[in-house]
Protein backbone atom coordinates (compact mmCIF):
# COMPACT_ATOMS: atom_id res chain seq x y z
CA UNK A 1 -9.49 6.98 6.87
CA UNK A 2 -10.11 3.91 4.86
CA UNK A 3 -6.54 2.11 3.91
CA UNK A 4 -5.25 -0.75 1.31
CA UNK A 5 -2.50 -1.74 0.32
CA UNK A 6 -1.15 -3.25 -3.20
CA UNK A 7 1.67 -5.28 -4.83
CA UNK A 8 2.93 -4.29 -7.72
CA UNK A 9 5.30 -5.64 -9.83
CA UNK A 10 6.37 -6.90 -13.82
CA UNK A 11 5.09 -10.24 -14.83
CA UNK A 12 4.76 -12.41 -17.48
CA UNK A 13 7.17 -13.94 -20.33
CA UNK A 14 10.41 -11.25 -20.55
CA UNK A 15 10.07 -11.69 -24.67
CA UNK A 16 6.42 -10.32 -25.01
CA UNK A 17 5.45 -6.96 -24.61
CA UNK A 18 2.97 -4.29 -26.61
CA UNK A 19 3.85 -2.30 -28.83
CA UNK A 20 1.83 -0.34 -32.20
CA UNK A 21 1.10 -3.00 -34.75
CA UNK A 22 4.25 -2.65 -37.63
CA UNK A 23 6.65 -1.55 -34.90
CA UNK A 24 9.53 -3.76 -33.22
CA UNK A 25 10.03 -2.94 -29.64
CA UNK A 26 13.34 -1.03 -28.97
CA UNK A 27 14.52 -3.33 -26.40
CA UNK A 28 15.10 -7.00 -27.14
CA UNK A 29 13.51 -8.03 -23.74
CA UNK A 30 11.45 -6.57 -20.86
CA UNK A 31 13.09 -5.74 -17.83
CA UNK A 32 11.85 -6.90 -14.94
CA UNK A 33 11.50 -4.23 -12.12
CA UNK A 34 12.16 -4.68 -7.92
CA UNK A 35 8.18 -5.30 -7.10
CA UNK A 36 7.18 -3.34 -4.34
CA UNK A 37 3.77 -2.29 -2.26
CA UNK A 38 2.28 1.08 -2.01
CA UNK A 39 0.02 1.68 1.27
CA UNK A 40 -2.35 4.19 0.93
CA UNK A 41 -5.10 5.81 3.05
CA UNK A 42 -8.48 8.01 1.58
CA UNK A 43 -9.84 10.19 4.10
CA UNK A 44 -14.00 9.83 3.68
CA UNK A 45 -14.15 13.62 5.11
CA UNK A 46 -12.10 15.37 2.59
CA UNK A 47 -11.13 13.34 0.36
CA UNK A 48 -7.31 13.21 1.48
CA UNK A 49 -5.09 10.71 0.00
CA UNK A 50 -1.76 9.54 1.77
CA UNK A 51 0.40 6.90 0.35
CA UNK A 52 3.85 5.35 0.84
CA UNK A 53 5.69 2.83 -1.20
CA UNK A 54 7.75 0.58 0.73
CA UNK A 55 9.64 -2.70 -0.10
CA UNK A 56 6.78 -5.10 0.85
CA UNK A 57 4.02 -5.97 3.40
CA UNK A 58 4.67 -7.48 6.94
CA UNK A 59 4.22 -5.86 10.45
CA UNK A 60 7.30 -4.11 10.25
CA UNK A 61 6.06 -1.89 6.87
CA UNK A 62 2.93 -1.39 8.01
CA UNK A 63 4.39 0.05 11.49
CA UNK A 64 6.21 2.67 9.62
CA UNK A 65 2.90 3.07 7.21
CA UNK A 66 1.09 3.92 10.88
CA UNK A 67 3.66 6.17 12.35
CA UNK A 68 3.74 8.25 8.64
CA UNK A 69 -0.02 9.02 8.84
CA UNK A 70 0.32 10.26 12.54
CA UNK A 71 3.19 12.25 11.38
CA UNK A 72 1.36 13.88 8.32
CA UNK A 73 -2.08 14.34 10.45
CA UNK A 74 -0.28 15.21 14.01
CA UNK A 75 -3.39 17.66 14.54
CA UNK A 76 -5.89 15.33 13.91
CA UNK A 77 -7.55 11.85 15.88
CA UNK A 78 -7.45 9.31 13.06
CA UNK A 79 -10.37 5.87 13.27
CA UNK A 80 -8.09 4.45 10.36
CA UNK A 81 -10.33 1.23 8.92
CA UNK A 82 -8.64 -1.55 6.95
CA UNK A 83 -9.21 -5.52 6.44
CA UNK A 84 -7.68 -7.91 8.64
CA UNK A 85 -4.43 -9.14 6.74
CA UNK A 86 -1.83 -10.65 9.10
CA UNK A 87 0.03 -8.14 9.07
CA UNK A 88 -2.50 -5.02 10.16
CA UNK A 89 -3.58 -7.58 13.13
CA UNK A 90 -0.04 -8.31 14.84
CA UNK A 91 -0.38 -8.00 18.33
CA UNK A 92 3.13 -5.95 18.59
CA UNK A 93 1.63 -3.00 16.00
CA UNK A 94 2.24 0.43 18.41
CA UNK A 95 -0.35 2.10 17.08
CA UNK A 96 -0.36 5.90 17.55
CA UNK A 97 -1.67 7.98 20.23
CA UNK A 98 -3.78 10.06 17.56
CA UNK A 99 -5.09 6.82 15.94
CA UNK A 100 -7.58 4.31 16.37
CA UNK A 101 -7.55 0.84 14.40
CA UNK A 102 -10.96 -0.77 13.09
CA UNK A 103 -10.68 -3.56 11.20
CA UNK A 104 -13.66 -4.91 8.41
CA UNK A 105 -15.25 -8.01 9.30
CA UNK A 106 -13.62 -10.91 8.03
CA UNK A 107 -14.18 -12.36 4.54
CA UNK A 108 -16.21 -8.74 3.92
């Protein structure tokens, strides 16, 4: 499985937002969400798609992002191949008996 993560979240100037040319918007300012991060994993074999969306990104998130796929795939050995952001290299990651982390080499 090949996994990402991403950070999504509002931005820009509360005032401006699109809407059809001739209309007025319906609320007098954009509201700003919570931002969050959705980890996801694509399985190369099938074509399998797990995600979770979880407050943010940090050892502790991606932990419970680990223990989720073992969960969903308990049958299965997973070689689960993602980039080497700070948090998917922390040496205190217990990563699961039925997985296997590779990591990209860096600036790839």
């Amino acid at each position: 499985m090949f996994q990402h993560e991403g950070r999504f979240c509002l931005l820009g100037t509360p005032r401006q937002c699109w809407v059809p040319r001739g209309s007025r918007p319906i609320v007098g300012a954009r509201l700003n969400a919570r931002p969050c991060t959705a980890f996801a994993a694509v399985s190369t074999h099938d074509g399998v798609i797990d995600s979770l969306v979880l407050p943010w990104a940090n050892a502790e998130t991606m932990q419970v992002f680990l223990a989720e796929m073992a969960r969903r795939h308990a049958v299965d050995f997973i070689m689960m191949v993602m980039d080497q952001a700070g948090w998917h290299i922390a040496g205190h990651l217990d990563v699961p008996q039925n997985m296997r982390l590779e990591f990209l080499p860096a600036l790839s």
